[in-house]
N, C-alpha and C. Protein backbone atom coordinates (compact mmCIF):
# COMPACT_ATOMS: atom_id res chain seq x y z
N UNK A 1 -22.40 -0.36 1.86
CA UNK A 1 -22.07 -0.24 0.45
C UNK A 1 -20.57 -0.09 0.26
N UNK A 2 -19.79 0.82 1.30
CA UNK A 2 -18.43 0.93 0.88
C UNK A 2 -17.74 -0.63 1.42
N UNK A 3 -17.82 -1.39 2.22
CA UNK A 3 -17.30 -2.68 2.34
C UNK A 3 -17.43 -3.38 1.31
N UNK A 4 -18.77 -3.71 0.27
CA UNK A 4 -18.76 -4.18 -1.01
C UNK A 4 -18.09 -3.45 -2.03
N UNK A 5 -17.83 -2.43 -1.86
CA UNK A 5 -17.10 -1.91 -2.84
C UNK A 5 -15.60 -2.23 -2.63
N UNK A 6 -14.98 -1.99 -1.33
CA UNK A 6 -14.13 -2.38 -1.39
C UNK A 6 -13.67 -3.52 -1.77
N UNK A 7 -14.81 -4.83 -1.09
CA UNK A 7 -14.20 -6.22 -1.60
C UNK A 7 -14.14 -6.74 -2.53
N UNK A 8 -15.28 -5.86 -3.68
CA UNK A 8 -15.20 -6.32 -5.06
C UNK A 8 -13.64 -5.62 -5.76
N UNK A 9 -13.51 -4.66 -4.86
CA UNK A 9 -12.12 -3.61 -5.86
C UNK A 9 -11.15 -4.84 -5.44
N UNK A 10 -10.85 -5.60 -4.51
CA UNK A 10 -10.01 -6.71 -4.09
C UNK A 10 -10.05 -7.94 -4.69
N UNK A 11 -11.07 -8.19 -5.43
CA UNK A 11 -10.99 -9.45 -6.37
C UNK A 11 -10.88 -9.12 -7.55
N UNK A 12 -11.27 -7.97 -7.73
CA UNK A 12 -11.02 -7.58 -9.76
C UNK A 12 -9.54 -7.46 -9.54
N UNK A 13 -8.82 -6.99 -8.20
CA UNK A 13 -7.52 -6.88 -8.12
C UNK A 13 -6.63 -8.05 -8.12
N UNK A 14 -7.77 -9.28 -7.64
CA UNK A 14 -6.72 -10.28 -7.70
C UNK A 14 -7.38 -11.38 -8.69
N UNK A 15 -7.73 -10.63 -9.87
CA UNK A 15 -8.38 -11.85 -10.90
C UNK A 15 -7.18 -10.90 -11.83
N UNK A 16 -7.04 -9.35 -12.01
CA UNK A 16 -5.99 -9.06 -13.23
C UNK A 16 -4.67 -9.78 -12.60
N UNK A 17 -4.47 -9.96 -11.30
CA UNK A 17 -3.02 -10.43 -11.06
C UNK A 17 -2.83 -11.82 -11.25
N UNK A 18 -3.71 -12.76 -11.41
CA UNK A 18 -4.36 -14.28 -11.77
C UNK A 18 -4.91 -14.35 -13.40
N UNK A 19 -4.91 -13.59 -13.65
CA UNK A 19 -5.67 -13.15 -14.76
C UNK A 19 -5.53 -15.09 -15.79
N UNK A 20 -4.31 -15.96 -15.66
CA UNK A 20 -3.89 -16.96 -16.53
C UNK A 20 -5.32 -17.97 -15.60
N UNK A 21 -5.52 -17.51 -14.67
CA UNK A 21 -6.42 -19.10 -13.79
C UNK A 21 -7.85 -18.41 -13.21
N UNK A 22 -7.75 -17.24 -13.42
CA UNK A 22 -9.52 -16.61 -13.25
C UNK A 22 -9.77 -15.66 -14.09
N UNK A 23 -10.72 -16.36 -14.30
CA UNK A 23 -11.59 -15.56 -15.82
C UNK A 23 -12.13 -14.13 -15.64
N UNK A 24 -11.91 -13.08 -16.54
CA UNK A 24 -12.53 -12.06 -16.04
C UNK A 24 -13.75 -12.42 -15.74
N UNK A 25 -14.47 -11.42 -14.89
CA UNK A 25 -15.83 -11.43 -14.42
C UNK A 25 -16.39 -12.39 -13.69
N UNK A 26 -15.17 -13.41 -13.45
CA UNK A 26 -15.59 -14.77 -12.49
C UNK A 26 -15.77 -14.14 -11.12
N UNK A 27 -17.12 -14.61 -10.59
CA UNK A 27 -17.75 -14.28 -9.55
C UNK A 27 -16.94 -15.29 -8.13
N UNK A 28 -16.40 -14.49 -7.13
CA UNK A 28 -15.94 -14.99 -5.47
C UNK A 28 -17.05 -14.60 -4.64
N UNK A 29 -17.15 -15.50 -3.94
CA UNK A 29 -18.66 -15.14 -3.28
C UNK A 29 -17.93 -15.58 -1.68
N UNK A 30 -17.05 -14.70 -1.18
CA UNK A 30 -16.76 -14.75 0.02
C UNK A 30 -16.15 -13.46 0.90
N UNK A 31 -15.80 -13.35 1.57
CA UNK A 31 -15.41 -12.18 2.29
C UNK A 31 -13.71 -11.09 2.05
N UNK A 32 -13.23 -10.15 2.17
CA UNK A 32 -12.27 -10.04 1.51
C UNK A 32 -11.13 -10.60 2.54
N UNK A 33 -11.04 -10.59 3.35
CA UNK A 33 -10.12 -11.56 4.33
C UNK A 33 -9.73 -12.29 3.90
N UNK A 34 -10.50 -13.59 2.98
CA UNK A 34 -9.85 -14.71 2.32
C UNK A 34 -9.14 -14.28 0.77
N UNK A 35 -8.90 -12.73 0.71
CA UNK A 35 -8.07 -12.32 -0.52
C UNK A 35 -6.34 -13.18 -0.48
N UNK A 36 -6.19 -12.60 0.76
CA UNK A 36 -4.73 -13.28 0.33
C UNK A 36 -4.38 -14.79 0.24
N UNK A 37 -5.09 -15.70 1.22
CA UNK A 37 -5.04 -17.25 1.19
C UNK A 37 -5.41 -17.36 -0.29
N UNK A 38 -6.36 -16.71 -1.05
CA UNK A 38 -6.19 -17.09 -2.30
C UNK A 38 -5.56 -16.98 -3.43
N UNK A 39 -4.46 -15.75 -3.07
CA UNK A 39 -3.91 -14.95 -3.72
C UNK A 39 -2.56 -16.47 -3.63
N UNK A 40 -2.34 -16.68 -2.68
CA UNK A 40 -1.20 -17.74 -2.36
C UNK A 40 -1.88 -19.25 -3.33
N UNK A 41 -2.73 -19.04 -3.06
CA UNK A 41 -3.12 -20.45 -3.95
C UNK A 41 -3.30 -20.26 -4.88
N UNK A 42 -3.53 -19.59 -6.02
CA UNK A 42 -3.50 -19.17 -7.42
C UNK A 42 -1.94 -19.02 -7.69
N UNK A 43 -1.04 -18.05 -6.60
CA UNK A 43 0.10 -18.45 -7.42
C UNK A 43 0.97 -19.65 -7.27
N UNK A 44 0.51 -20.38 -6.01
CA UNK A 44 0.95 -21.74 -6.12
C UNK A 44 0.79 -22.88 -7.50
N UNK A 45 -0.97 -22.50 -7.51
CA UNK A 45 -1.25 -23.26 -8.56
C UNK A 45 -0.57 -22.67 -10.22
N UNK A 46 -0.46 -21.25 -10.28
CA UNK A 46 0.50 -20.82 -11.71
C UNK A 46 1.35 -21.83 -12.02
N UNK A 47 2.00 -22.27 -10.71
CA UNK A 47 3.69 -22.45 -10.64
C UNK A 47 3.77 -23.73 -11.08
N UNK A 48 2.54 -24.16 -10.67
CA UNK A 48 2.93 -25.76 -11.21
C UNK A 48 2.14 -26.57 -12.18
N UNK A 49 0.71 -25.87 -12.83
CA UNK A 49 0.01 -26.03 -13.74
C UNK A 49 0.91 -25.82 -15.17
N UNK A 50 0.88 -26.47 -15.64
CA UNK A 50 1.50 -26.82 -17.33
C UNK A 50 0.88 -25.93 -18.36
N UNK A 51 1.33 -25.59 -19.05
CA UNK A 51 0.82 -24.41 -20.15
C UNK A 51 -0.22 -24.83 -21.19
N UNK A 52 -0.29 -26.18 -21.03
CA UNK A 52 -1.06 -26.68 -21.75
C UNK A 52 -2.53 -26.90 -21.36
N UNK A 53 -2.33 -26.56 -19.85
CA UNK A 53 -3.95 -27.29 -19.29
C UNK A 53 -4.46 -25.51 -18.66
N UNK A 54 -5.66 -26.15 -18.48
CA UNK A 54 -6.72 -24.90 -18.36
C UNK A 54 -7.58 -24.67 -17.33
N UNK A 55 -6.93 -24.08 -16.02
CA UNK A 55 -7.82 -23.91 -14.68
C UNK A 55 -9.06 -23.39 -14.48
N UNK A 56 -10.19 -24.38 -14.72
CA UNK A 56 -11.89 -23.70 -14.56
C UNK A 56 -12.14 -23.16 -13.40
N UNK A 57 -12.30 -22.32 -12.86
CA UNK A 57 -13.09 -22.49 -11.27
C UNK A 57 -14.33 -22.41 -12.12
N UNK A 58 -15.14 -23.49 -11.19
CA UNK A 58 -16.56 -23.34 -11.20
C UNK A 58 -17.26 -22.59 -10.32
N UNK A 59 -17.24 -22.66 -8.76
CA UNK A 59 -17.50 -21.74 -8.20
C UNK A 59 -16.18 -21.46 -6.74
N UNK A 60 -15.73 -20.97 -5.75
CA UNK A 60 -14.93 -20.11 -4.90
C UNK A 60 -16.45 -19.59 -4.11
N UNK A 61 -16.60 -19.84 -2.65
CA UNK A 61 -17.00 -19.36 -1.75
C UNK A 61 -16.92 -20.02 -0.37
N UNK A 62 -17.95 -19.07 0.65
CA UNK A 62 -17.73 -19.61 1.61
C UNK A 62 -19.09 -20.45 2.05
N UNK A 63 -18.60 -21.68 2.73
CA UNK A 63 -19.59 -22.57 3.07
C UNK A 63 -19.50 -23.49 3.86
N UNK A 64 -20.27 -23.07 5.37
CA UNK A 64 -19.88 -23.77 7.04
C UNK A 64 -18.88 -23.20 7.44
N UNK A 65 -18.73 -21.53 7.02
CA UNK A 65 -17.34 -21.04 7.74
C UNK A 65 -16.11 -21.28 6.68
N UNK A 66 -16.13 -21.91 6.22
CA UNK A 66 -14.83 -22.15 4.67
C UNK A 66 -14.76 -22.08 3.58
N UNK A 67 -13.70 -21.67 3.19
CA UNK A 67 -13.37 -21.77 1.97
C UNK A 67 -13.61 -22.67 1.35
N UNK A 68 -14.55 -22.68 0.22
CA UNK A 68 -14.55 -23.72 -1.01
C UNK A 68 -14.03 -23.62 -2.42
N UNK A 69 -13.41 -24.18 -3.10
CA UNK A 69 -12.84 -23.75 -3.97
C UNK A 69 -13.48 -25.28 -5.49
N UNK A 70 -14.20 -25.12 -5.82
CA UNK A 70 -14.70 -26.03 -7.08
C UNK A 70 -13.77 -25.88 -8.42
N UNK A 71 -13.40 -26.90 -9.03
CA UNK A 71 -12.87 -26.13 -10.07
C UNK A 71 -12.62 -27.73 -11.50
N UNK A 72 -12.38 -27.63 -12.42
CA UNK A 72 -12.23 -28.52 -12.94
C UNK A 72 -10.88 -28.33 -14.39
N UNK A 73 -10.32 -28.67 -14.91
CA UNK A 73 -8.83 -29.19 -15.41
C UNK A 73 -9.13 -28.82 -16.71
N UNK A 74 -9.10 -28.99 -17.50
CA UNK A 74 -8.51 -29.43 -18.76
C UNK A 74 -7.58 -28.85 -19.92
N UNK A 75 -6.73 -29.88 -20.27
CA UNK A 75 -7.65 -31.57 -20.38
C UNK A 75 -7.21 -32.21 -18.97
N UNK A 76 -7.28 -33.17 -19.01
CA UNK A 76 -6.64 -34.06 -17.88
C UNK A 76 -5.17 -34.12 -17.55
N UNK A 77 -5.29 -33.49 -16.62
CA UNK A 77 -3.45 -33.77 -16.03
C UNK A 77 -3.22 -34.90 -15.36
N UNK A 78 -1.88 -35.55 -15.51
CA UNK A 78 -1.54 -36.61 -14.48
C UNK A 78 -2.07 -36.79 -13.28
N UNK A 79 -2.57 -37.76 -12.42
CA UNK A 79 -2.70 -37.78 -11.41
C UNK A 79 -2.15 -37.50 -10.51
N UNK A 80 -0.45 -37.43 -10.17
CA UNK A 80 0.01 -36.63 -9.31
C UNK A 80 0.21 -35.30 -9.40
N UNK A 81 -0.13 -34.15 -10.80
CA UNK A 81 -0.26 -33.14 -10.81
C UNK A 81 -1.53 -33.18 -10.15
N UNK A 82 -2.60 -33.83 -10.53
CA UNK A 82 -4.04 -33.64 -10.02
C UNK A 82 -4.09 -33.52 -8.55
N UNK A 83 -3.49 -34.38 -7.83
CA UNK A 83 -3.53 -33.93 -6.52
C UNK A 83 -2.62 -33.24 -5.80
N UNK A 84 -1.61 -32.96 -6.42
CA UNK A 84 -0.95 -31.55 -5.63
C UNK A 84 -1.83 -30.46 -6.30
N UNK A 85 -2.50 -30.01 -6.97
CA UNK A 85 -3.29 -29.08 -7.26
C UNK A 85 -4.43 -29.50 -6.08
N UNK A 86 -4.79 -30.61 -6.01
CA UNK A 86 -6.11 -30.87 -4.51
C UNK A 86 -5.61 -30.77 -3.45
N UNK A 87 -4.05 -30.59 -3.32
CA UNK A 87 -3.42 -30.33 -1.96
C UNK A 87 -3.52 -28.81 -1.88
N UNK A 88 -3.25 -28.15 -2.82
CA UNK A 88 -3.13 -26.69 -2.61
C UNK A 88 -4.68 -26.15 -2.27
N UNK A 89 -5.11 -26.71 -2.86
CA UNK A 89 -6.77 -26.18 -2.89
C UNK A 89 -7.39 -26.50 -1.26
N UNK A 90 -7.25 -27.90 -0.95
CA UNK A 90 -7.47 -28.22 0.65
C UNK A 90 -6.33 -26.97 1.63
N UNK A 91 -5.18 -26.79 1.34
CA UNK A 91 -4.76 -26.30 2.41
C UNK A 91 -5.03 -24.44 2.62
N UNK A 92 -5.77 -24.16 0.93
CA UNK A 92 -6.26 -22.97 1.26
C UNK A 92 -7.44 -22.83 1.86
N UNK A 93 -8.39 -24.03 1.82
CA UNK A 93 -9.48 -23.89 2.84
C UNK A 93 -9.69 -24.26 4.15
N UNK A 94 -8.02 -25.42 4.14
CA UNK A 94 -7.94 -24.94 5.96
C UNK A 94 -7.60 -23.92 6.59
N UNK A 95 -6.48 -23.05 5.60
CA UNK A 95 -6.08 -21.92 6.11
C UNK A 95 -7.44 -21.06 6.83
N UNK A 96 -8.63 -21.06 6.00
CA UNK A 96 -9.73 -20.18 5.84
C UNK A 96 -10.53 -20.59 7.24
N UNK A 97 -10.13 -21.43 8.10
CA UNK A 97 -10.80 -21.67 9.22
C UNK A 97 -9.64 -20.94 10.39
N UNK A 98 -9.08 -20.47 10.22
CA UNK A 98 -8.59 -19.97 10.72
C UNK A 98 -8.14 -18.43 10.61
N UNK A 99 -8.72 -18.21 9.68
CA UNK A 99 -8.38 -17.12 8.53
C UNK A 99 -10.01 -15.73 9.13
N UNK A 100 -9.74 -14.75 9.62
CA UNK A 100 -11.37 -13.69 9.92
C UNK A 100 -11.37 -13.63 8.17
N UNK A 101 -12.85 -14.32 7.85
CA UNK A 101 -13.49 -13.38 6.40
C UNK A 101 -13.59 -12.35 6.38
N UNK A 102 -13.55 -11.85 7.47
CA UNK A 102 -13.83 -9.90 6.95
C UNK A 102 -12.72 -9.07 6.78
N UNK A 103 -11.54 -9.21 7.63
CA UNK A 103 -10.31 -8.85 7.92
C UNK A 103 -8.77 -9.65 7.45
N UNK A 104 -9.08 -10.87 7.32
CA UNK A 104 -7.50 -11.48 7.19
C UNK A 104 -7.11 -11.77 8.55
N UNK A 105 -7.35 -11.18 9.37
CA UNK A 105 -6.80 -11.44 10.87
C UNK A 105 -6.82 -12.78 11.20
N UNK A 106 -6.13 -13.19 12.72
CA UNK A 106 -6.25 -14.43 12.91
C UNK A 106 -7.75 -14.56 13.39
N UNK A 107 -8.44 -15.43 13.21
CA UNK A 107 -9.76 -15.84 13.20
C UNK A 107 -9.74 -17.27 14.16
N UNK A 108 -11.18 -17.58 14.53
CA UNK A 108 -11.45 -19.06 14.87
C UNK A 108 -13.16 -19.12 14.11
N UNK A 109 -13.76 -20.36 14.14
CA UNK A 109 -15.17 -20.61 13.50
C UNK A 109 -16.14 -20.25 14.65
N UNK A 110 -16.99 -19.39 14.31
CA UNK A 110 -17.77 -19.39 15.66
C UNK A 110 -19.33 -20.13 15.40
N UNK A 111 -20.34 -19.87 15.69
CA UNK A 111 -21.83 -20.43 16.07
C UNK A 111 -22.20 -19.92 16.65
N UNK A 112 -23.68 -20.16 15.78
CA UNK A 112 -24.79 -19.23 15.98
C UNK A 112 -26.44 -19.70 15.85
N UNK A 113 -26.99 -20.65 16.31
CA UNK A 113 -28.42 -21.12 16.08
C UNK A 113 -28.00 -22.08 14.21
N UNK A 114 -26.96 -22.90 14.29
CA UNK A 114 -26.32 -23.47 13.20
C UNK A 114 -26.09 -23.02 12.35
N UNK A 115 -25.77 -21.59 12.39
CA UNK A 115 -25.12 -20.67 11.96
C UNK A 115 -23.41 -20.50 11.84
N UNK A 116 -22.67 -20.64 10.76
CA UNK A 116 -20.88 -20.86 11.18
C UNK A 116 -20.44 -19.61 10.69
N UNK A 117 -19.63 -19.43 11.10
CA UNK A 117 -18.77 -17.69 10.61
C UNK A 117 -17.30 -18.25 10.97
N UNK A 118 -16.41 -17.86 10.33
CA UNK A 118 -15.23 -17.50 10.78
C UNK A 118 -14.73 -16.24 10.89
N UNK A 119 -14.51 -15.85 11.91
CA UNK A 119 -14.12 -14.13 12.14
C UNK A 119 -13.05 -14.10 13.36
N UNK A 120 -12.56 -13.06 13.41
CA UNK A 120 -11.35 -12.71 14.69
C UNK A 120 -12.84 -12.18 15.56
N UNK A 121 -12.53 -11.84 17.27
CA UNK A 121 -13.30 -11.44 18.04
C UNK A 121 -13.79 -10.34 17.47
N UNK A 122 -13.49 -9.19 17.47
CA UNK A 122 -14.16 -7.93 16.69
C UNK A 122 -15.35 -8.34 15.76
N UNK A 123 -14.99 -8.79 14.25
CA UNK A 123 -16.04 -9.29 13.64
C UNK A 123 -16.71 -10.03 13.63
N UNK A 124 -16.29 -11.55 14.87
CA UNK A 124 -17.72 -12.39 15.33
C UNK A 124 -18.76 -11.29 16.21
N UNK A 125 -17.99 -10.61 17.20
CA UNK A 125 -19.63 -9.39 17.80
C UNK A 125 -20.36 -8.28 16.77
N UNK A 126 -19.45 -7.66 16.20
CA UNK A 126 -20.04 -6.46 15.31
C UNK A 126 -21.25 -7.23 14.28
N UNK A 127 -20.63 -9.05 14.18
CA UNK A 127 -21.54 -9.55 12.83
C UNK A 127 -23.30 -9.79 13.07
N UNK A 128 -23.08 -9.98 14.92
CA UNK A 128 -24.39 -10.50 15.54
C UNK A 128 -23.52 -10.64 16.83
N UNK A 129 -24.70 -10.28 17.51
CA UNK A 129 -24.45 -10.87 19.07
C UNK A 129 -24.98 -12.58 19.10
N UNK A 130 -24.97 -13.27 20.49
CA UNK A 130 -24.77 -14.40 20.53
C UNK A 130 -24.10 -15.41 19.20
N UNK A 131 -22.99 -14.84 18.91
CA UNK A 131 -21.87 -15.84 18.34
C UNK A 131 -21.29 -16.36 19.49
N UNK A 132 -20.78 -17.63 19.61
CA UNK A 132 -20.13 -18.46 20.80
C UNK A 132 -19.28 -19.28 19.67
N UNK A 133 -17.79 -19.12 20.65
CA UNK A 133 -16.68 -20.08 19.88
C UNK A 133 -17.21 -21.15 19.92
N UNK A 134 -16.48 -21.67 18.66
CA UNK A 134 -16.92 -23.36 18.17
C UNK A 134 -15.58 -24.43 18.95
């Protein structure tokens, strides 16, 4: 219970500091480790989103070990705004393979009966035994 508490106190913390690109009460459905890779990509994306357009996330979680980040625009931005916003978004979910979900630490993806986690050594054993690097 206190690990969920903590990780939820870490995203209400980083939705008031985002507060212009995540909606209150918008649900992260991933580990708090990936707080700061996202914290970097929200203010990447501040910096270069136009005042005029309007960052949806649809959903932010983890899935096969990564970061996913869904999200949709409007109205429509240029196409080369559009994909440096898909650049920032891809390089926060590569970060996230490398990134422990539980900790922030350096991490690798491990496996488990097709099972994926990304965790540093500590939290691939504590999560389950027979995790084996990927």
């Amino acid at each position: 219970m206190e690990e969920y508490l903590v990780t939820r106190a870490a995203f209400e913390a980083l939705q008031r500091k985002h507060s212009t690109v995540i909606p209150k009460g918008f649900g992260i459905e991933c580990g708090r480790g990936w707080v700061d890779i996202l914290d970097r990509f929200f203010a990447d994306l501040e910096r270069i989103l136009p005042l005029e357009a309007e960052f949806r996330p649809r959903q932010i979680k983890e899935k096969l070990a990564g970061l996913r980040i869904y999200y949709a625009i409007e109205p429509r931005v240029p196409d080369d705004l559009e994909q440096a916003i898909r650049r920032l978004a891809y390089l926060a979910e590569a970060r996230s393979f490398h990134t422990c979900e539980s900790c922030g630490r350096p991490g690798r993806v491990w496996s488990r009966s097709g099972f994926y986690l990304t965790a540093c050594d500590l939290h691939a054993k504590e999560r389950s035994e027979g995790y084996s690097a990927k």
